[in-house]
PDB file of N, CA and C in Angstrom:
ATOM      1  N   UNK A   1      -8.194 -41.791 -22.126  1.00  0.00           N
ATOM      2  CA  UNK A   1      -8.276 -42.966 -22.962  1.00  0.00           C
ATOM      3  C   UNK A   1      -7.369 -44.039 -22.373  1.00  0.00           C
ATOM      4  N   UNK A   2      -7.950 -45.108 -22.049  1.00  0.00           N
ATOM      5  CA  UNK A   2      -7.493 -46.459 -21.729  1.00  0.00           C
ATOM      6  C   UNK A   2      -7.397 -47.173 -22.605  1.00  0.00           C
ATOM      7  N   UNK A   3      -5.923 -47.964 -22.908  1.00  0.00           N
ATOM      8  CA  UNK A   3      -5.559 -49.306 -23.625  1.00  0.00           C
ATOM      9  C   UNK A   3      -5.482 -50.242 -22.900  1.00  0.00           C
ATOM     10  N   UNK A   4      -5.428 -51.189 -23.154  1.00  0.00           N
ATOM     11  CA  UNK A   4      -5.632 -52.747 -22.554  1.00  0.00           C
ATOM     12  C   UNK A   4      -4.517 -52.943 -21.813  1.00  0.00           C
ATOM     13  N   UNK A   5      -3.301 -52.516 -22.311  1.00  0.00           N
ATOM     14  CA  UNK A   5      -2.060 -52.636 -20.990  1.00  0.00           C
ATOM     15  C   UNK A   5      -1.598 -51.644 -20.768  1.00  0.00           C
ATOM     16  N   UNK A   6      -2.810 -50.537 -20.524  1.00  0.00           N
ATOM     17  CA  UNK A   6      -2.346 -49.399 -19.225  1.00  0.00           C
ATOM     18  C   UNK A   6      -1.666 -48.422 -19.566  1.00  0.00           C
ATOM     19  N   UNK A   7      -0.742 -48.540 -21.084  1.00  0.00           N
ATOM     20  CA  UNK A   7       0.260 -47.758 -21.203  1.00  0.00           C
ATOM     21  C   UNK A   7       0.333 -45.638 -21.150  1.00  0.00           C
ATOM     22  N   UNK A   8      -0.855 -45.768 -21.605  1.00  0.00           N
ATOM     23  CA  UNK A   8      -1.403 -44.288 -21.475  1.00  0.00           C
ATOM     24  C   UNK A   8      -1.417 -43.800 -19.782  1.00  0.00           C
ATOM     25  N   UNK A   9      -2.049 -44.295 -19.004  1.00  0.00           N
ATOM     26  CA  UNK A   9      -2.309 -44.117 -17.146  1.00  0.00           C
ATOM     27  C   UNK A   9      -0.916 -44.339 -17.081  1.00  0.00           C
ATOM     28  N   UNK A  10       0.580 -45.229 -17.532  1.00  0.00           N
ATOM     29  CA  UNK A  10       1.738 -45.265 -16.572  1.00  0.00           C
ATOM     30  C   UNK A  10       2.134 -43.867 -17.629  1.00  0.00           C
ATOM     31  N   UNK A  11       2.055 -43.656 -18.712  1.00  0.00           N
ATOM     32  CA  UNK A  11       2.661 -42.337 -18.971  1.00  0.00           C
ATOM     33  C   UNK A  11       2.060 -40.900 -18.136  1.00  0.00           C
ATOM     34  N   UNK A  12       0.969 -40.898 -18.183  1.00  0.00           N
ATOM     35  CA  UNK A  12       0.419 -40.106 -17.377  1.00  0.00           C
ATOM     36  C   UNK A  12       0.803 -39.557 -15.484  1.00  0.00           C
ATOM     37  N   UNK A  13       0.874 -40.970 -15.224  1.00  0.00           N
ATOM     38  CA  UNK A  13       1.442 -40.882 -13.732  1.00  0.00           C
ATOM     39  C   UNK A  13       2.586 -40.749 -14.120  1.00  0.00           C
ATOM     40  N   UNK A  14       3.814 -41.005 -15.041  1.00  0.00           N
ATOM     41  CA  UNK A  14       4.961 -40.505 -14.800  1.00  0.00           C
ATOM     42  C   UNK A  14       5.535 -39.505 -15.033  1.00  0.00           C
ATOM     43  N   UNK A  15       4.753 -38.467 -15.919  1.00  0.00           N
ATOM     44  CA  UNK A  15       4.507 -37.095 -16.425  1.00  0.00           C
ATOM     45  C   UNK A  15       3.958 -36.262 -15.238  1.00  0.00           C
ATOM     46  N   UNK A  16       3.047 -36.875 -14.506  1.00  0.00           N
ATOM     47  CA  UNK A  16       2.547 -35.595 -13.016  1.00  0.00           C
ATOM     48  C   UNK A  16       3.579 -36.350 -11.854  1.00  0.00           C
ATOM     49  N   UNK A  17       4.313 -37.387 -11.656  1.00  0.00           N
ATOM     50  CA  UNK A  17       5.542 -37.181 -11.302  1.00  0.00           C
ATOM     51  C   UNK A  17       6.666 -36.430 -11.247  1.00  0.00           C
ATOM     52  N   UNK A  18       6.722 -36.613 -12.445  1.00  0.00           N
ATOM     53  CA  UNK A  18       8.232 -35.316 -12.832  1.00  0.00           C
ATOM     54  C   UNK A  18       7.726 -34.066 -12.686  1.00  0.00           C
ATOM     55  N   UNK A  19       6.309 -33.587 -12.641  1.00  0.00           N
ATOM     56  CA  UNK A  19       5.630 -32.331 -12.962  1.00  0.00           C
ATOM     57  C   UNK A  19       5.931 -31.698 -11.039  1.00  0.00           C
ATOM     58  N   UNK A  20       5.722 -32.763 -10.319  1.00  0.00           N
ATOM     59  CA  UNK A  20       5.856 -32.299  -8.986  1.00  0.00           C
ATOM     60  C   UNK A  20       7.014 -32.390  -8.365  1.00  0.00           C
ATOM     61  N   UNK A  21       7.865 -33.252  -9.112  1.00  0.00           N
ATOM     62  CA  UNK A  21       9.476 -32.734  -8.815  1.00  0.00           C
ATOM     63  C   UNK A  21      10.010 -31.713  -8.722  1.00  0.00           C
ATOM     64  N   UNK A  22       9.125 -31.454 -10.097  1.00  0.00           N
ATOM     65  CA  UNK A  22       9.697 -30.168 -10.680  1.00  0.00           C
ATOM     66  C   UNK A  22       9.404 -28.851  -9.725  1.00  0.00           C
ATOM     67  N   UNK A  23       7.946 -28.890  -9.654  1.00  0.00           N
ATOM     68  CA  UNK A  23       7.856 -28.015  -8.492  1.00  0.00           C
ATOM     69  C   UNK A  23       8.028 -27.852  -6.855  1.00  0.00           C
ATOM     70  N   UNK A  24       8.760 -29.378  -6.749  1.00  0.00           N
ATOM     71  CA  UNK A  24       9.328 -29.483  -5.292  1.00  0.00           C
ATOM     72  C   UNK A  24      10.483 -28.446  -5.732  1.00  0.00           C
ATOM     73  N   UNK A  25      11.249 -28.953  -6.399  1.00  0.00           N
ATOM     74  CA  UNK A  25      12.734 -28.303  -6.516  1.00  0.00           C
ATOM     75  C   UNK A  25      12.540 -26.549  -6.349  1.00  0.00           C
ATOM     76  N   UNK A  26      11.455 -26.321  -7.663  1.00  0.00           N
ATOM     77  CA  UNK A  26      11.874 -24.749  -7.389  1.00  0.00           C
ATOM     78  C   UNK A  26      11.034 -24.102  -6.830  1.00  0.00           C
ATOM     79  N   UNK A  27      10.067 -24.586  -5.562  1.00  0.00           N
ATOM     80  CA  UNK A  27       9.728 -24.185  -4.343  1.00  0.00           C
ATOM     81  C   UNK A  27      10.844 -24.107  -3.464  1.00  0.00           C
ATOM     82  N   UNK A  28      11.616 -24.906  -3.370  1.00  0.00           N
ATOM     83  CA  UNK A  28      12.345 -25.668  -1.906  1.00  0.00           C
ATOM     84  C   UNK A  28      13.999 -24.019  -2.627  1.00  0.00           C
ATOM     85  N   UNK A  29      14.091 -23.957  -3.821  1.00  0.00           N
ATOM     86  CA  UNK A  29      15.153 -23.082  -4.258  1.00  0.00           C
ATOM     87  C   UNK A  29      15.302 -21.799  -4.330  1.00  0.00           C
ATOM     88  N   UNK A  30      13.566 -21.730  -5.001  1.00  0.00           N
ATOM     89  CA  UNK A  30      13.151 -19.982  -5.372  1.00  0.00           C
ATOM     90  C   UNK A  30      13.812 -20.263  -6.793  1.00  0.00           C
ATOM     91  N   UNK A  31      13.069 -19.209  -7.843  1.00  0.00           N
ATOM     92  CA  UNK A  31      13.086 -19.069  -9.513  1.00  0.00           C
ATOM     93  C   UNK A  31      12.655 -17.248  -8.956  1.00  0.00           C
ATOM     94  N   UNK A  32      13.393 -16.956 -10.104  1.00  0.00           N
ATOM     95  CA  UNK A  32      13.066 -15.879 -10.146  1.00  0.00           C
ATOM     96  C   UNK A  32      12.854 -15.835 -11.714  1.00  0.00           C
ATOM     97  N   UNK A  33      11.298 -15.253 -12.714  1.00  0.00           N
ATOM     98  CA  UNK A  33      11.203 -14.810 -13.675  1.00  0.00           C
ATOM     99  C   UNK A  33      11.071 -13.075 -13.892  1.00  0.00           C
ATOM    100  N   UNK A  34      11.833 -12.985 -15.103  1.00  0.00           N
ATOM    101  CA  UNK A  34      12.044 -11.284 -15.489  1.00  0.00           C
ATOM    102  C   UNK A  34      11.436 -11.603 -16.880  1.00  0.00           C
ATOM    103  N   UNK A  35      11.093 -10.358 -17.493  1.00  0.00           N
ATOM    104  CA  UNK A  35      10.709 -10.608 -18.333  1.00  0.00           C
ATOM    105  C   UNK A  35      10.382  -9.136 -19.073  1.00  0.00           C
ATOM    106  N   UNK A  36      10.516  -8.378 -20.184  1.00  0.00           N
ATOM    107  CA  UNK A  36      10.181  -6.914 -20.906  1.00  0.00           C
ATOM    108  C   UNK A  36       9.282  -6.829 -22.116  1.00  0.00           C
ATOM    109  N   UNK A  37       8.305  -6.375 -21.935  1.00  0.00           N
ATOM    110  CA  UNK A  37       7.080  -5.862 -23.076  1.00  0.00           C
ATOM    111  C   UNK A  37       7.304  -5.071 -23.264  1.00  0.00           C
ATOM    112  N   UNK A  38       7.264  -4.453 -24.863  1.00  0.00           N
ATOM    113  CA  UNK A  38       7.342  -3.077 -25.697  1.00  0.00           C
ATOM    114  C   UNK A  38       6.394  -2.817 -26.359  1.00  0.00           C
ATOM    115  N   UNK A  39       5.070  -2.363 -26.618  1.00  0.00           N
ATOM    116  CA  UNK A  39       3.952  -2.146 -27.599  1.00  0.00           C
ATOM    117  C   UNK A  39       4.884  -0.536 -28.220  1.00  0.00           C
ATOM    118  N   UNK A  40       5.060  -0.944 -29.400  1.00  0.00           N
ATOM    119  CA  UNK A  40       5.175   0.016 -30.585  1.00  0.00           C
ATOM    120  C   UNK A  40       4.419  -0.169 -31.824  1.00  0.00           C
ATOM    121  N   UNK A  41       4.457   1.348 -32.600  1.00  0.00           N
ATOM    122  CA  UNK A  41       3.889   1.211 -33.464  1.00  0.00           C
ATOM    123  C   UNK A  41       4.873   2.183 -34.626  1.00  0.00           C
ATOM    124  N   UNK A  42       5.139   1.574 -35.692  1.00  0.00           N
ATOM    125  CA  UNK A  42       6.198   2.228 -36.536  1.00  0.00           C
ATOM    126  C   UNK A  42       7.513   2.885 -36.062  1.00  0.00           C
ATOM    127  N   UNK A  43       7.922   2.077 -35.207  1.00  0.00           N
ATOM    128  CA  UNK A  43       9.097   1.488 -34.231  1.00  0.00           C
ATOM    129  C   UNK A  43       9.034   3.266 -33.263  1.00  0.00           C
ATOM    130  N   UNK A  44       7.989   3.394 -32.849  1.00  0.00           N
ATOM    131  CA  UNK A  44       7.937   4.223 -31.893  1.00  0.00           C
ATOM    132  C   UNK A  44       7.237   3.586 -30.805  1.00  0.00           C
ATOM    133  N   UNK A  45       8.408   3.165 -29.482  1.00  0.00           N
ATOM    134  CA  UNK A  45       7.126   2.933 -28.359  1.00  0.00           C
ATOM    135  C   UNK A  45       6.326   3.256 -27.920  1.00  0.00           C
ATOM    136  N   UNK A  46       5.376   2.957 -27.483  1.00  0.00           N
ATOM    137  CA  UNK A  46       4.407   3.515 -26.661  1.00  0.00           C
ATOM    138  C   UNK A  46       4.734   3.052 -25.182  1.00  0.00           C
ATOM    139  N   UNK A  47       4.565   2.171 -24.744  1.00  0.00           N
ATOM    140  CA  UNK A  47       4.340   1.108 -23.589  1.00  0.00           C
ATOM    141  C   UNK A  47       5.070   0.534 -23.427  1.00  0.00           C
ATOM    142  N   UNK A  48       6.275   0.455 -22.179  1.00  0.00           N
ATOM    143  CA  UNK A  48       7.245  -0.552 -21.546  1.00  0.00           C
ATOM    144  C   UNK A  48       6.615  -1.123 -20.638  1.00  0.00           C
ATOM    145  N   UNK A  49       6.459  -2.448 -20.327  1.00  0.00           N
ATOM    146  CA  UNK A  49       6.239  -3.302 -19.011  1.00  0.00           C
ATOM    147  C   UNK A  49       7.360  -4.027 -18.576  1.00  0.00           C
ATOM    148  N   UNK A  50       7.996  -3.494 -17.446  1.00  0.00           N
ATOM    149  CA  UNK A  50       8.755  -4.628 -17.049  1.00  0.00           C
ATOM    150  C   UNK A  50       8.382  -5.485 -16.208  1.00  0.00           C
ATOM    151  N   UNK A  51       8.618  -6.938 -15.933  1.00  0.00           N
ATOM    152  CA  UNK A  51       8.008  -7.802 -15.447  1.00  0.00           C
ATOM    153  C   UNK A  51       9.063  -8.597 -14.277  1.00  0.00           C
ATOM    154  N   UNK A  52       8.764  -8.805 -13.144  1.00  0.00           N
ATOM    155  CA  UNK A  52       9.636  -9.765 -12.124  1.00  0.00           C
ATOM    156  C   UNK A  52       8.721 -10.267 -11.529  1.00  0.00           C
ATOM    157  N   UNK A  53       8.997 -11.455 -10.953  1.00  0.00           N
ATOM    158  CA  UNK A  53       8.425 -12.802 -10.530  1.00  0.00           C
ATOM    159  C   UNK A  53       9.039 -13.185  -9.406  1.00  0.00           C
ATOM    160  N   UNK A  54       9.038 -13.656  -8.198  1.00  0.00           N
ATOM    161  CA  UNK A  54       9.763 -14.481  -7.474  1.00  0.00           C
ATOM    162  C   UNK A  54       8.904 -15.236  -6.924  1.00  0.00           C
ATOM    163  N   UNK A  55       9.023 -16.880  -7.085  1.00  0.00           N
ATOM    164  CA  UNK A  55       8.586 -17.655  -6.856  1.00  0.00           C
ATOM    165  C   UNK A  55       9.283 -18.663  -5.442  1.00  0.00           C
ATOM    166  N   UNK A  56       8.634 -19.112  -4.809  1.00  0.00           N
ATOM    167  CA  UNK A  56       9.195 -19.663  -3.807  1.00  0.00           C
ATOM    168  C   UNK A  56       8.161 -19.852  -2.821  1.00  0.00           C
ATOM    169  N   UNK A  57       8.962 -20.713  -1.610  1.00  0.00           N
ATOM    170  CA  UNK A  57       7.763 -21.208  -0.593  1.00  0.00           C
ATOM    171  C   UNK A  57       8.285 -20.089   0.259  1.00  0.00           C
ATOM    172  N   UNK A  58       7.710 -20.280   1.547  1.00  0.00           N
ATOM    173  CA  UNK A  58       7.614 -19.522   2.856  1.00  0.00           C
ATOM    174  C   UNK A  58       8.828 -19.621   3.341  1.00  0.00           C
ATOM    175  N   UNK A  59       9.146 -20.970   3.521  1.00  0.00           N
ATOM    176  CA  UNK A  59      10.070 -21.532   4.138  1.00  0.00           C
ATOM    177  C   UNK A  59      11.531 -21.290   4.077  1.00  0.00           C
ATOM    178  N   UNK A  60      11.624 -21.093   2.088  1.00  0.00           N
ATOM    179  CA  UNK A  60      12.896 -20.543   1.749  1.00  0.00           C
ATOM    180  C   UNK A  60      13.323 -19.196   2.206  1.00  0.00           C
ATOM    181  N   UNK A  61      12.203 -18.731   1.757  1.00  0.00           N
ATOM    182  CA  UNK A  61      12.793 -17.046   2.006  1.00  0.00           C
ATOM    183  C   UNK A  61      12.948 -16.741   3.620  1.00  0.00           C
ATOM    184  N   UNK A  62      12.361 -17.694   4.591  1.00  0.00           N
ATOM    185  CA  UNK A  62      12.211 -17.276   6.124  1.00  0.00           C
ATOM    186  C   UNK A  62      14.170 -17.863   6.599  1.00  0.00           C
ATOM    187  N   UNK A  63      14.443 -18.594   5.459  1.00  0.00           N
ATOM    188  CA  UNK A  63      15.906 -19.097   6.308  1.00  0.00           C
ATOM    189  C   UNK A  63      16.838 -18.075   6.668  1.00  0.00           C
ATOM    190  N   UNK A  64      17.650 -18.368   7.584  1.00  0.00           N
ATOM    191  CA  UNK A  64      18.826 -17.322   7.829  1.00  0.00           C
ATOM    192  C   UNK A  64      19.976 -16.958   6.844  1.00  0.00           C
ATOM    193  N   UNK A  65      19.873 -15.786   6.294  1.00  0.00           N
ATOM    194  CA  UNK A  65      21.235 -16.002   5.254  1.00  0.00           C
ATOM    195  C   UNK A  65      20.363 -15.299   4.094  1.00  0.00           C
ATOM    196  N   UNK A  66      19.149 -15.502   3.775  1.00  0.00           N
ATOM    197  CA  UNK A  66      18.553 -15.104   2.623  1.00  0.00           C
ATOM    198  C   UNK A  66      17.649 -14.223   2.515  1.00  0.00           C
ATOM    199  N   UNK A  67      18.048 -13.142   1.622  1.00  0.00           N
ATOM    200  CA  UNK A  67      17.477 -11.613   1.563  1.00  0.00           C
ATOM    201  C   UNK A  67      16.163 -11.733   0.827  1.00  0.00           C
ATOM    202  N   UNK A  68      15.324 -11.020   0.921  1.00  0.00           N
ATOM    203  CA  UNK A  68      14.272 -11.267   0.461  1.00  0.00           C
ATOM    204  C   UNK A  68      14.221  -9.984  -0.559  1.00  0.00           C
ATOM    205  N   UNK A  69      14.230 -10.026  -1.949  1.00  0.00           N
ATOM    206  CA  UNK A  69      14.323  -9.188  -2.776  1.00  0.00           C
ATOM    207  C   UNK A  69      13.032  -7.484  -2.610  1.00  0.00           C
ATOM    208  N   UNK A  70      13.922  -6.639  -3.049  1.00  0.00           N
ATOM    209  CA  UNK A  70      12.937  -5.466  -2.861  1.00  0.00           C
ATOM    210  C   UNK A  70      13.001  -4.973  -3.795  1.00  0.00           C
ATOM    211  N   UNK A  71      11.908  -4.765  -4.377  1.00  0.00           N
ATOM    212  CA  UNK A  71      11.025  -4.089  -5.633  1.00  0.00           C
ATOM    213  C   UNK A  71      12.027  -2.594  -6.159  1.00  0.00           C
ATOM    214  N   UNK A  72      12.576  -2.774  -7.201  1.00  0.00           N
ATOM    215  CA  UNK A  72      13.342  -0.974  -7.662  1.00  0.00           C
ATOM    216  C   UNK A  72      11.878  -0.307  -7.210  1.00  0.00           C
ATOM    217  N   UNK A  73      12.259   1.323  -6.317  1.00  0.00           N
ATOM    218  CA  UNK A  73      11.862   1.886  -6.141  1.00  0.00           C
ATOM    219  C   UNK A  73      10.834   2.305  -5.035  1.00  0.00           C
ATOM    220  N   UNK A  74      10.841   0.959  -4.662  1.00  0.00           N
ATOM    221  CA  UNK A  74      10.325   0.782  -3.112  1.00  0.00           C
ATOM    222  C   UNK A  74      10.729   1.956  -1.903  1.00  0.00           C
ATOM    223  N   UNK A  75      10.160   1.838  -1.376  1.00  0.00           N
ATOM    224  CA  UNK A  75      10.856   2.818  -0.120  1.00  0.00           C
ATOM    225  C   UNK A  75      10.365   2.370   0.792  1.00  0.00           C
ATOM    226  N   UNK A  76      11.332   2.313   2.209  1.00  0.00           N
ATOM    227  CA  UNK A  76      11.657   2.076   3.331  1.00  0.00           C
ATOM    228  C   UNK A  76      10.194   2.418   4.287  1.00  0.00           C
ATOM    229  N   UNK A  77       9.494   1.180   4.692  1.00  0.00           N
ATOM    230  CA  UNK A  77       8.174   2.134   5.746  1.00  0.00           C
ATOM    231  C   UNK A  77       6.838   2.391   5.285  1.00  0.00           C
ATOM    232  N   UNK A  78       7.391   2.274   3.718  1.00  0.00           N
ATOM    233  CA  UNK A  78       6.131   2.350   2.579  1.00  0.00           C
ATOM    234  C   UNK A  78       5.339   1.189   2.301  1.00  0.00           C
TER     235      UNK A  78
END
């Protein structure tokens, strides 16, 4: 939707502005999300999910100095 002086299109462009800041920054940094699911039923669990995320470009994780995280339970070769 267009108004007569634009105001909707400059909010818009300045909202997918900040939107790609945003994801310059935590490309160029790395984010890491964690996160835990419990399905119970009459406070007996059934189902744990644990959840990890690492987000990032190529670039970060290829620098010198920075470990590249390994999965609990991983093994070496595997």
């Amino acid at each position: 939707m267009r108004y007569a002086d634009g105001s909707v299109d400059e909010e818009r462009r300045i909202a997918l502005i900040a939107l790609i800041d945003l994801l310059d920054r935590v490309l160029s940094g790395g984010v890491v999300i964690t996160g835990d699911i419990t399905l119970s039923i009459a406070d007996i669990d059934l189902v744990r999910i644990s959840l990890r995320a690492l987000i990032s470009s190529i670039s970060t994780l290829s620098l010198p100095g920075v470990d590249v995280p390994v999965p609990r339970g991983a093994r070496e070769g595997s």
